[in-house]
Protein backbone atom coordinates (compact mmCIF):
# COMPACT_ATOMS: atom_id res chain seq x y z
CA UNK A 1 83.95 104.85 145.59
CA UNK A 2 87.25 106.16 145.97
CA UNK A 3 89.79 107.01 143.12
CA UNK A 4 92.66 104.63 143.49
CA UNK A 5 94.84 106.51 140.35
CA UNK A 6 98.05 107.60 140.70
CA UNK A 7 98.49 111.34 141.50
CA UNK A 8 101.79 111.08 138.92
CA UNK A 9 99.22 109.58 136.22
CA UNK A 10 96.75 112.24 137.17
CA UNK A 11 99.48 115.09 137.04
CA UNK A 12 100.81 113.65 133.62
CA UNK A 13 97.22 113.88 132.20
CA UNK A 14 96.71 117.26 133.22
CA UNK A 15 99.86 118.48 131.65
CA UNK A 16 99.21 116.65 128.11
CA UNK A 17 95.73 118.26 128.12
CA UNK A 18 97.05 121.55 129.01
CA UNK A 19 99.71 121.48 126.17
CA UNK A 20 97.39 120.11 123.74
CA UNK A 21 94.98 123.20 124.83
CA UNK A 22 97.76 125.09 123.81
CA UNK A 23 98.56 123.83 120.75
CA UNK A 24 94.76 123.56 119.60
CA UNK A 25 95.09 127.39 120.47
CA UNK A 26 97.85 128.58 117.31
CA UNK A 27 96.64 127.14 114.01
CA UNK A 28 99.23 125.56 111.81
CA UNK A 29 99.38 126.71 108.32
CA UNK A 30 99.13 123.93 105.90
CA UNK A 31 102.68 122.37 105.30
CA UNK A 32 101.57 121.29 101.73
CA UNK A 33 99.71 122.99 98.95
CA UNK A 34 97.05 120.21 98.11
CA UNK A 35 96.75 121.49 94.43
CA UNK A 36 100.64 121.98 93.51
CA UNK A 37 101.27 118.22 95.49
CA UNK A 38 98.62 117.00 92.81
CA UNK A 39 100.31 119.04 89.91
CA UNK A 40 103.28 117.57 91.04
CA UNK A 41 102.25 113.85 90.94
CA UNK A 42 100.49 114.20 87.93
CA UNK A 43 103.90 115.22 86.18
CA UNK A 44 105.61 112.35 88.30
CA UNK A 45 103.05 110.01 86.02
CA UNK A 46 103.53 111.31 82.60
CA UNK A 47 107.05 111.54 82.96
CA UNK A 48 107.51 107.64 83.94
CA UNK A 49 107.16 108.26 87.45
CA UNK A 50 109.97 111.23 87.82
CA UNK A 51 109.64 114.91 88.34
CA UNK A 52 113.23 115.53 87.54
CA UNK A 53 116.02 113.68 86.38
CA UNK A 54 118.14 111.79 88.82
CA UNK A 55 121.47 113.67 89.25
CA UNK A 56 124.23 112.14 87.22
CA UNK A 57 122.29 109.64 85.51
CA UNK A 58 121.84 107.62 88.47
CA UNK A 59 120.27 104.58 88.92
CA UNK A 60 118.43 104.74 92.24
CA UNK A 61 115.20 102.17 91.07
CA UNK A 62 115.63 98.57 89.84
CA UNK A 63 114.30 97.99 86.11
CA UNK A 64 111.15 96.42 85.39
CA UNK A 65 109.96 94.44 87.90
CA UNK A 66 113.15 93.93 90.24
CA UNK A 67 111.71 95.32 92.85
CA UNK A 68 108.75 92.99 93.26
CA UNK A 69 111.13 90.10 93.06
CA UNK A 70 113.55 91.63 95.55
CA UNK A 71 111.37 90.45 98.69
């Protein structure tokens, strides 16, 4: 049987697996602490779903249930 793929296809293949090789090679530190993204929600909860104040009193959610009717 002979292989009827593209050499470009074949080329392109090679490459990706050779980059992801190399990327598979550095390890990525974590980009978010699991346990302070948890703390962090949990305070979103009690405090009505905000970790901080909106800046200048601003309005940036609908009240109640706006934003299920908004659709």
């Amino acid at each position: 049987m002979t292989d009827h793929r593209d050499p470009a296809d074949a080329r392109l293949a090679e490459l990706f697996g050779a980059w992801r090789a190399e990327i598979d090679e550095v390890p990525l530190p974590s980009l978010v602490d699991p346990v302070r993204a948890v703390d962090v929600v949990i305070e979103a909860k009690r405090n009505g779903g905000r970790v901080h104040p909106p800046p200048d009193g601003a309005c940036t959610r609908p009240p109640g249930n706006a934003r299920d009717e908004a659709v």
